[in-house]
PDB file of N, CA and C in Angstrom:
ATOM      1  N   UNK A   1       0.843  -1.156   0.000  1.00  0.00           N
ATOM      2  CA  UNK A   1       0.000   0.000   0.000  1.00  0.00           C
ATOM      3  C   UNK A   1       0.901   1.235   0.000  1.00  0.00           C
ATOM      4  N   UNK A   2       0.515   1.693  -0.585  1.00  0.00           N
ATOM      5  CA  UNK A   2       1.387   3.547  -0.784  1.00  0.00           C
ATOM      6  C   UNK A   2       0.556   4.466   0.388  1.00  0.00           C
ATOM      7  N   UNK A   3       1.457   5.206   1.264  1.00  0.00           N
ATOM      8  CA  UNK A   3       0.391   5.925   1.664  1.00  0.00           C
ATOM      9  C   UNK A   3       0.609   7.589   1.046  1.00  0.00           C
ATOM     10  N   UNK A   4      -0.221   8.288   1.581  1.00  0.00           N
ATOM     11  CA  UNK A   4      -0.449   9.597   1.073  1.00  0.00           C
ATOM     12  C   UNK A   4       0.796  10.818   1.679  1.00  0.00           C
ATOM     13  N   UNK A   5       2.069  10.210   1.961  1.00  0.00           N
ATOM     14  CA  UNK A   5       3.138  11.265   2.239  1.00  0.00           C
ATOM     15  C   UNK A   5       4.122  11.015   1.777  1.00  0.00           C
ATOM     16  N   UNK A   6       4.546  11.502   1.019  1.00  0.00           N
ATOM     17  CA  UNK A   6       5.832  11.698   0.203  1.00  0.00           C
ATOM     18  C   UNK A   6       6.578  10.009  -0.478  1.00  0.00           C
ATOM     19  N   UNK A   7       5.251   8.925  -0.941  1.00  0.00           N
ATOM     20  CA  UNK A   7       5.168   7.747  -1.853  1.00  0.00           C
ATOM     21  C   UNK A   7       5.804   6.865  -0.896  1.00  0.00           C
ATOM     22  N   UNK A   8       5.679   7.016   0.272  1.00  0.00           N
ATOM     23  CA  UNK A   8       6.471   5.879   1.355  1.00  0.00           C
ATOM     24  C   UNK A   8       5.486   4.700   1.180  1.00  0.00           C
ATOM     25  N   UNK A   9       5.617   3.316   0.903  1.00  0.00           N
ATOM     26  CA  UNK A   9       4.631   1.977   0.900  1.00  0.00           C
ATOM     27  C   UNK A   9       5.432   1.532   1.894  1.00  0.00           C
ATOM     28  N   UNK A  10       4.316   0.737   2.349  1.00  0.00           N
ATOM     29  CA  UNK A  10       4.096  -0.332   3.479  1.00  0.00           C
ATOM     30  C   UNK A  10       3.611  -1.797   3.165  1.00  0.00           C
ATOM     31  N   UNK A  11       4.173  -2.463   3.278  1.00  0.00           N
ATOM     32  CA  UNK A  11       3.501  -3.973   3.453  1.00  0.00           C
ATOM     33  C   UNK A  11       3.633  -4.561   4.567  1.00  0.00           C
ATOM     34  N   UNK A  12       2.975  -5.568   4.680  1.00  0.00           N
ATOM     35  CA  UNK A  12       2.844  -6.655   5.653  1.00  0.00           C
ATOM     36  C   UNK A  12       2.754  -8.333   4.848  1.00  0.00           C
ATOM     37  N   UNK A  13       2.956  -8.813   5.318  1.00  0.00           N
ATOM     38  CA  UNK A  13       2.995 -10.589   4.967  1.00  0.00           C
ATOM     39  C   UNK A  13       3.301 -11.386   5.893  1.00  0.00           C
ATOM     40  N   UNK A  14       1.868 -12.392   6.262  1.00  0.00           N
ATOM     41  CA  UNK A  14       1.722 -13.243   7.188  1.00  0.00           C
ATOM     42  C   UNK A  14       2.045 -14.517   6.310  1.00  0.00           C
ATOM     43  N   UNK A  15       2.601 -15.692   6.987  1.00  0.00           N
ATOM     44  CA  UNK A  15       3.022 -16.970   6.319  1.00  0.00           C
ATOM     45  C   UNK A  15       2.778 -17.957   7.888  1.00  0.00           C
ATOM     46  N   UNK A  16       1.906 -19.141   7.444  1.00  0.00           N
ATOM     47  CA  UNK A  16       2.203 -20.134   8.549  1.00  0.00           C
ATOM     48  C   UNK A  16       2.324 -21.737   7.560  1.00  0.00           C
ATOM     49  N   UNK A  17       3.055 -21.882   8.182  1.00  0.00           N
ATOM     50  CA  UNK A  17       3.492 -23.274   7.851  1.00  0.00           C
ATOM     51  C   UNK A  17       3.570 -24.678   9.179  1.00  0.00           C
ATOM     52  N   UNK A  18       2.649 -25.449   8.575  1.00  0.00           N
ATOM     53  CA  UNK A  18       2.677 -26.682   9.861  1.00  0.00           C
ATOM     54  C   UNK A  18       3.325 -28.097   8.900  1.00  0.00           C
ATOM     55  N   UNK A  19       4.250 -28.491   9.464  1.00  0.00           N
ATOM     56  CA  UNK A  19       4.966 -29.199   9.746  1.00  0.00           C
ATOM     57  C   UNK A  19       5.245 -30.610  10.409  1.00  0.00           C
ATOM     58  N   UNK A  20       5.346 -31.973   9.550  1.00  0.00           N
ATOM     59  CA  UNK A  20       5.248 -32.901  10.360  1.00  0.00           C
ATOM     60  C   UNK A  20       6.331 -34.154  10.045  1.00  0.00           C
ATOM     61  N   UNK A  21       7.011 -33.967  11.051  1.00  0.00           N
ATOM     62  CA  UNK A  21       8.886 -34.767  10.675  1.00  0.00           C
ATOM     63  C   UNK A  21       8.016 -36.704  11.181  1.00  0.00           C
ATOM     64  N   UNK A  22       7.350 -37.279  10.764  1.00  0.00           N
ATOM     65  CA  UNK A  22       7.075 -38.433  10.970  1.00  0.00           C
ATOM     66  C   UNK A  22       7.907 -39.562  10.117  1.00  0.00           C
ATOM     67  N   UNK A  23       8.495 -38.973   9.314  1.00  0.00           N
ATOM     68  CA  UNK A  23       8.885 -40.001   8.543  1.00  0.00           C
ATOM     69  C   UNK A  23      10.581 -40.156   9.191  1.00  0.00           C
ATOM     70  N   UNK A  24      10.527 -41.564   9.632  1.00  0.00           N
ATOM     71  CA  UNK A  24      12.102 -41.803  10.216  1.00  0.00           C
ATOM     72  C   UNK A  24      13.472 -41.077   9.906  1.00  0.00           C
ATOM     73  N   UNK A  25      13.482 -40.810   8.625  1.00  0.00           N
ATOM     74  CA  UNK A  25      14.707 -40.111   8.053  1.00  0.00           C
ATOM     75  C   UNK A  25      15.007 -38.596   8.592  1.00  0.00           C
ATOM     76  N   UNK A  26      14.150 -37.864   9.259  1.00  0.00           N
ATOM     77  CA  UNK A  26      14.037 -37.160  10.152  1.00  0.00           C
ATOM     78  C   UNK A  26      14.578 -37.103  11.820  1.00  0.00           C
ATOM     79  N   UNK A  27      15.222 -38.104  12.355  1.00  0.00           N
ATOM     80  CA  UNK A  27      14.975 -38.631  13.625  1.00  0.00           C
ATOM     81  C   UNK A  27      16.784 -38.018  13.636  1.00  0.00           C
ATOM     82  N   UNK A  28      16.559 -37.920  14.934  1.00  0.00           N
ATOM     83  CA  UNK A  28      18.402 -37.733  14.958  1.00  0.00           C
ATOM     84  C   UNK A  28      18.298 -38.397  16.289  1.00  0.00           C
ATOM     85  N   UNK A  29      20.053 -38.653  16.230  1.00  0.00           N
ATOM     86  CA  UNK A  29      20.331 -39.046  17.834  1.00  0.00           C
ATOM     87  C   UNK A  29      20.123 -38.658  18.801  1.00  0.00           C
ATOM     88  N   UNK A  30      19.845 -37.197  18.961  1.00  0.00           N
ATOM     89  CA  UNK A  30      19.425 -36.733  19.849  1.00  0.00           C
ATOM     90  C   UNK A  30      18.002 -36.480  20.330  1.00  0.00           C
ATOM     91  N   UNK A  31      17.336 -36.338  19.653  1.00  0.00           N
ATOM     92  CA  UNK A  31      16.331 -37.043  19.512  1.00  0.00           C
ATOM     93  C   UNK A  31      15.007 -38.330  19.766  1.00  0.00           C
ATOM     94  N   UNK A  32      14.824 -38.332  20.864  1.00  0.00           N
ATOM     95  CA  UNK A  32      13.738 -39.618  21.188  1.00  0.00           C
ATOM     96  C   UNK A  32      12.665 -39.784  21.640  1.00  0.00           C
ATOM     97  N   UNK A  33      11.668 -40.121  21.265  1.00  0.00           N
ATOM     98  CA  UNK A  33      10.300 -39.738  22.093  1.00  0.00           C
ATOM     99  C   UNK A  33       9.581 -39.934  20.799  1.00  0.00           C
ATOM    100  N   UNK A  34       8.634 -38.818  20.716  1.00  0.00           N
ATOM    101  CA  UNK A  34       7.529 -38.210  19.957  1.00  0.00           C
ATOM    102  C   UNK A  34       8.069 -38.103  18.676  1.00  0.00           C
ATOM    103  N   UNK A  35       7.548 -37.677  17.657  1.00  0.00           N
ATOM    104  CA  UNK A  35       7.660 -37.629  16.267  1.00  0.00           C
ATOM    105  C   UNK A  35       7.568 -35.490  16.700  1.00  0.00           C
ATOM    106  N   UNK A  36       8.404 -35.155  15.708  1.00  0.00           N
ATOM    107  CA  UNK A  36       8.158 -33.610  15.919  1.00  0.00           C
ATOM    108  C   UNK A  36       7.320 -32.858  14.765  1.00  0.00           C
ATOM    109  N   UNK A  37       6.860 -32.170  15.613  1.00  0.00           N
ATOM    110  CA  UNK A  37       5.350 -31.316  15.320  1.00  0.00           C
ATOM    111  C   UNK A  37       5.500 -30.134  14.851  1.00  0.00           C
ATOM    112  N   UNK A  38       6.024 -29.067  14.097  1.00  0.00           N
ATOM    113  CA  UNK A  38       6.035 -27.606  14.300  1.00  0.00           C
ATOM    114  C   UNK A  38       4.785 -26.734  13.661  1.00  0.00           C
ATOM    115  N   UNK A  39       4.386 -25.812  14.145  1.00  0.00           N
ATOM    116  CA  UNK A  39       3.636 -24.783  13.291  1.00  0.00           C
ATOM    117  C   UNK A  39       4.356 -23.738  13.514  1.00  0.00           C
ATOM    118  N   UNK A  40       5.203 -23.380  12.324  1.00  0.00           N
ATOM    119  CA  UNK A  40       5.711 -21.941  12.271  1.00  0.00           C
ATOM    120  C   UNK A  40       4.838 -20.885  11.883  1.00  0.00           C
ATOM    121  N   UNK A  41       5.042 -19.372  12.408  1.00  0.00           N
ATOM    122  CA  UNK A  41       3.799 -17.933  11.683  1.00  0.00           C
ATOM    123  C   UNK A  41       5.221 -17.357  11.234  1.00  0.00           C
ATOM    124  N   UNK A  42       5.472 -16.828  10.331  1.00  0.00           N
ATOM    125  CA  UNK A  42       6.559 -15.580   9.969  1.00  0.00           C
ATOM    126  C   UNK A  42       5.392 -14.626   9.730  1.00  0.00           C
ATOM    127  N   UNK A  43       5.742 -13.219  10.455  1.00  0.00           N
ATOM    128  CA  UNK A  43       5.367 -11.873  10.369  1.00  0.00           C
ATOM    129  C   UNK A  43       6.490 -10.994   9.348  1.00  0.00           C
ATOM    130  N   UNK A  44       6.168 -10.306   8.453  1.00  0.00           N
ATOM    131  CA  UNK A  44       7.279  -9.542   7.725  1.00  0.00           C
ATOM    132  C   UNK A  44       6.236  -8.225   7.524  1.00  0.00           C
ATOM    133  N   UNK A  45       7.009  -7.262   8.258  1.00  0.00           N
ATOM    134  CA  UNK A  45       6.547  -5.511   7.826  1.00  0.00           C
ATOM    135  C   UNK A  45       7.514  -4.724   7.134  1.00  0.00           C
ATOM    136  N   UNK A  46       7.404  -4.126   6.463  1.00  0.00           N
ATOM    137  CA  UNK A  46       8.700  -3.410   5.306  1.00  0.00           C
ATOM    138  C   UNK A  46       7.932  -2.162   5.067  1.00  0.00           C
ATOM    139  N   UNK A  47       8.339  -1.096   5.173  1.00  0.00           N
ATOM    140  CA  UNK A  47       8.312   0.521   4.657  1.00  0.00           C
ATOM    141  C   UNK A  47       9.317   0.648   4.178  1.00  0.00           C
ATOM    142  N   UNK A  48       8.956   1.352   2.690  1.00  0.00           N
ATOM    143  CA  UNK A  48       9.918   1.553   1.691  1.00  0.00           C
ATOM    144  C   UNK A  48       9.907   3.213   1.199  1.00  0.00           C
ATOM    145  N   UNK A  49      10.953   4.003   1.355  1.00  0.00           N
ATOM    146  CA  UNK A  49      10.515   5.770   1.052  1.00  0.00           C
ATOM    147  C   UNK A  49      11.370   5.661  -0.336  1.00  0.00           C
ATOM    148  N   UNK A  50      11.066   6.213  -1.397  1.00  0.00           N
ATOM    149  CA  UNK A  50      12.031   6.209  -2.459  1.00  0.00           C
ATOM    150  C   UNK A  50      12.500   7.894  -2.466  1.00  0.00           C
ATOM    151  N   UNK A  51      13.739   7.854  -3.238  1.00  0.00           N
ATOM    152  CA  UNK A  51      14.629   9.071  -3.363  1.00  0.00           C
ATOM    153  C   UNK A  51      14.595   9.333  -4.759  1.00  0.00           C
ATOM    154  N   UNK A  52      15.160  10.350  -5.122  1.00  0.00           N
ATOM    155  CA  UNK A  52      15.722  10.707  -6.676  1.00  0.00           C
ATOM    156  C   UNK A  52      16.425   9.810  -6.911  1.00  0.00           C
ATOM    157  N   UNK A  53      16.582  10.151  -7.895  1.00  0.00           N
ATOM    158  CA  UNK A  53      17.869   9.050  -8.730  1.00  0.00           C
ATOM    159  C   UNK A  53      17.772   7.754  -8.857  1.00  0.00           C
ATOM    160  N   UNK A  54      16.666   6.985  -8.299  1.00  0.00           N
ATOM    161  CA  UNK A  54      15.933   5.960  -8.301  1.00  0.00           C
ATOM    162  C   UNK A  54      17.003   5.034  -7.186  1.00  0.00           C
ATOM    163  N   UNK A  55      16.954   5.473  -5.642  1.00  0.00           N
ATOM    164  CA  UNK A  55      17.440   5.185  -4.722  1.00  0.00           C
ATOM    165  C   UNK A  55      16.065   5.368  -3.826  1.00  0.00           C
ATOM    166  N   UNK A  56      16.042   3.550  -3.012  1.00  0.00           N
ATOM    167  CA  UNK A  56      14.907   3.636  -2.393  1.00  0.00           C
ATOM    168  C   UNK A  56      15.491   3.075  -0.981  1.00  0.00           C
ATOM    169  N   UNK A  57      14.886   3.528   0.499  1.00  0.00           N
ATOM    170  CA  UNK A  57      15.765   2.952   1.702  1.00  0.00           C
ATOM    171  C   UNK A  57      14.162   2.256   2.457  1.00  0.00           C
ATOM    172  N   UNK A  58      14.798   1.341   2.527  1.00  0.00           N
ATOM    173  CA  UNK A  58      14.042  -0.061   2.968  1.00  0.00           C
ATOM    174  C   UNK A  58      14.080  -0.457   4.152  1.00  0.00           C
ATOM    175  N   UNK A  59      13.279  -0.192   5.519  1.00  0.00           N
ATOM    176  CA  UNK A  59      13.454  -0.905   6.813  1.00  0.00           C
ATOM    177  C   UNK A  59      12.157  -1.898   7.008  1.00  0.00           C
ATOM    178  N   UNK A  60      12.768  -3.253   7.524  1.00  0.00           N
ATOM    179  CA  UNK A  60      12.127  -4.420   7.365  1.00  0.00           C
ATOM    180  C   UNK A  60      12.139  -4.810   8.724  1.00  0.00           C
ATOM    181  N   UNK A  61      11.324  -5.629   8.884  1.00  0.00           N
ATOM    182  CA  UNK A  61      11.112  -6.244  10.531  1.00  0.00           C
ATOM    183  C   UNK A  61      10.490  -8.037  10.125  1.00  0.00           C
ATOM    184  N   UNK A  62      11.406  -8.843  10.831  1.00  0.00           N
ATOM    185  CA  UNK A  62      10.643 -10.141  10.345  1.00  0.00           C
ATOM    186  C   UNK A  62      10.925 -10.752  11.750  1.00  0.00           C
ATOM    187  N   UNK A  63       9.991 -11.475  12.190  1.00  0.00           N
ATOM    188  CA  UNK A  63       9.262 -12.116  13.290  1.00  0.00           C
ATOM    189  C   UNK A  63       8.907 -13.490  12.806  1.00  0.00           C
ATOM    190  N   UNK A  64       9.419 -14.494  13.482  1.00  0.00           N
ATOM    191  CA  UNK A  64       9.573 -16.083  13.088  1.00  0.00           C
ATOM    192  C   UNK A  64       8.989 -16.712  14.746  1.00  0.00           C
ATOM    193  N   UNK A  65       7.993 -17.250  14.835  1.00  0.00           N
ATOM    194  CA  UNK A  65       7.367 -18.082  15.730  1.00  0.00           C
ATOM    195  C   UNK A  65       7.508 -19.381  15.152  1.00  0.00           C
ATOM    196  N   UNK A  66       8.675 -20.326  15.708  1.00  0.00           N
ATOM    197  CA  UNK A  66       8.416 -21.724  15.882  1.00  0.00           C
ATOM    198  C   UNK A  66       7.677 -22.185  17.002  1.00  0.00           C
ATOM    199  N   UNK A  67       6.702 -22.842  16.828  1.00  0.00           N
ATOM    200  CA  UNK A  67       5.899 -23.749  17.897  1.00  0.00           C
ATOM    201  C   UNK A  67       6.456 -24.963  17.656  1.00  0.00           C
ATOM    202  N   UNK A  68       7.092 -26.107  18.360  1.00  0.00           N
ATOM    203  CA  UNK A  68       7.225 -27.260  18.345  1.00  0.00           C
ATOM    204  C   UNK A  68       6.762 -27.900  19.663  1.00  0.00           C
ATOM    205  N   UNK A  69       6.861 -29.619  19.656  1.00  0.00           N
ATOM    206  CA  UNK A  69       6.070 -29.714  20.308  1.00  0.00           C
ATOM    207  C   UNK A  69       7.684 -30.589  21.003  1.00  0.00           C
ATOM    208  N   UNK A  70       8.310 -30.189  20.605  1.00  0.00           N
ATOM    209  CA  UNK A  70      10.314 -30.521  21.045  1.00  0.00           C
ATOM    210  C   UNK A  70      10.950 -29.464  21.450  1.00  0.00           C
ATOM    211  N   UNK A  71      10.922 -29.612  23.194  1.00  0.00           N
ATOM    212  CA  UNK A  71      11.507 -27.830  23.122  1.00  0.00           C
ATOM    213  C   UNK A  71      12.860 -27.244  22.511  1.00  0.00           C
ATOM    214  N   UNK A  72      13.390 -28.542  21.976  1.00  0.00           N
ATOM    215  CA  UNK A  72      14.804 -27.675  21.658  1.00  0.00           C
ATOM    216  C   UNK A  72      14.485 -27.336  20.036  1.00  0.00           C
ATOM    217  N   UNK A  73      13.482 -27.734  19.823  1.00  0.00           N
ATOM    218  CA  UNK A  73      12.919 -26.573  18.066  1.00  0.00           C
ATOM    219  C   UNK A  73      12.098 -25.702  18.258  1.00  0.00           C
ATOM    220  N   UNK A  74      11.620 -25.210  19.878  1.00  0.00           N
ATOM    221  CA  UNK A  74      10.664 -24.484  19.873  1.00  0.00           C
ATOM    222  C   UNK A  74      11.697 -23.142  20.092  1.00  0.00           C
ATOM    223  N   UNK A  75      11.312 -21.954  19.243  1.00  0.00           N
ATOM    224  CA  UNK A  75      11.962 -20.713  19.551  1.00  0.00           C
ATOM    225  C   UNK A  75      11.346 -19.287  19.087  1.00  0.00           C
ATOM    226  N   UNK A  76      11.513 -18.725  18.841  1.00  0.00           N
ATOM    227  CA  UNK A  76      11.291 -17.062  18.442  1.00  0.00           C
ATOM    228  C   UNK A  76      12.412 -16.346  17.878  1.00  0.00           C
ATOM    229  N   UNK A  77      12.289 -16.004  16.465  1.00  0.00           N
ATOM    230  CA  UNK A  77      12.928 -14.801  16.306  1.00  0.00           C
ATOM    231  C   UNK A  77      12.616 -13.578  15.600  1.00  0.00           C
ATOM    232  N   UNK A  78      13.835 -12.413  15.785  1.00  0.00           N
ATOM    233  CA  UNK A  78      13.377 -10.990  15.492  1.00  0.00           C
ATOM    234  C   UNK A  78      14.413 -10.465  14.801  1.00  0.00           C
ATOM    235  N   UNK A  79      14.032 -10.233  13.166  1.00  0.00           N
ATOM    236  CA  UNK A  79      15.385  -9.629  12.134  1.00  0.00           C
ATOM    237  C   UNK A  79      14.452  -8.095  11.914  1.00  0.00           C
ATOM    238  N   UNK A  80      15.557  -7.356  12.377  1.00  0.00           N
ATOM    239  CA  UNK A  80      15.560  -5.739  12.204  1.00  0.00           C
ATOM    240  C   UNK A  80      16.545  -5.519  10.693  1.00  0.00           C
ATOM    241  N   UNK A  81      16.011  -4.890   9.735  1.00  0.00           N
ATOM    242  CA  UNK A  81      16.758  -4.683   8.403  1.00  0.00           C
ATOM    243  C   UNK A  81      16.822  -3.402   8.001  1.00  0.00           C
ATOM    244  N   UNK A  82      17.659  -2.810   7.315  1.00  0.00           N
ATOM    245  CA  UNK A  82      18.105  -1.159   6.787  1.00  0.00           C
ATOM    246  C   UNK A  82      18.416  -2.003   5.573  1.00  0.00           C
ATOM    247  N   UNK A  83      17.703  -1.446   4.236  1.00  0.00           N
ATOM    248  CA  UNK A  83      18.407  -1.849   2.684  1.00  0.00           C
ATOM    249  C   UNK A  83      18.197  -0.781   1.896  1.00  0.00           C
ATOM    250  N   UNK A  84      19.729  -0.041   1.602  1.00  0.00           N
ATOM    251  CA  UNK A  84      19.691   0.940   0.762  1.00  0.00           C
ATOM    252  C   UNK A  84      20.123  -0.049  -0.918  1.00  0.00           C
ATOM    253  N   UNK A  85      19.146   0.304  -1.855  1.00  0.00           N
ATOM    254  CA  UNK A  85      18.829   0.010  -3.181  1.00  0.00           C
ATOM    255  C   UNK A  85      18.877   0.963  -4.451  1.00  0.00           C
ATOM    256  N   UNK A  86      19.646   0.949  -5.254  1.00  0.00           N
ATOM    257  CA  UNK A  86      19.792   1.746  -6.515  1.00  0.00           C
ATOM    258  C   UNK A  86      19.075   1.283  -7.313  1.00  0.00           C
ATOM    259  N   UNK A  87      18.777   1.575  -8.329  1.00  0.00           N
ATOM    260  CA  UNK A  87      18.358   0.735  -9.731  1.00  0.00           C
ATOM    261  C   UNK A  87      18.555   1.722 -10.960  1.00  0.00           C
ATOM    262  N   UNK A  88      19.186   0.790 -11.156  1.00  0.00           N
ATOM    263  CA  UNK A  88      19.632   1.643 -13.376  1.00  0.00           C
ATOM    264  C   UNK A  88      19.373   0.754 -14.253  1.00  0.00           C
TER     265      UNK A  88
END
């Protein structure tokens, strides 16, 4: 979406993905019990302001929720991004 000050866009993009390691070739040594379960959500927000010269600066935020049902795959993470972009 573009908003109405000086052509800055915004997006958002939700993604979930569920996940199911049942098939043996999956299994590690460390590993024993249950078959593992995950439902991941990735959150991604990006505002983009463009410049002259066809230079646009890009700050991104991405948010990763693993749910597993193995706590050592269960986690959270948080990528903060700055991307300065030319194009000719």
């Amino acid at each position: 979406m573009t908003l109405p000050w000086g052509g800055i866009r915004v997006r958002y993009d939700y993604d979930v993905h569920w996940r199911d390691y049942s098939d043996a070739r999956n299994r590690t040594a460390l590993v024993s019990g249950p078959f593992r379960e995950d439902t991941q959500q990735t959150h991604l927000v990006r505002v983009e302001k463009p410049f002259p010269y066809d230079v646009t600066l890009t700050t991104q935020y991405q948010r990763i929720l693993n749910d597993s049902n193995l706590a050592v795959f269960d986690y959270t993470k948080n990528v903060f991004s700055v991307i300065l972009t030319w194009t000719y």
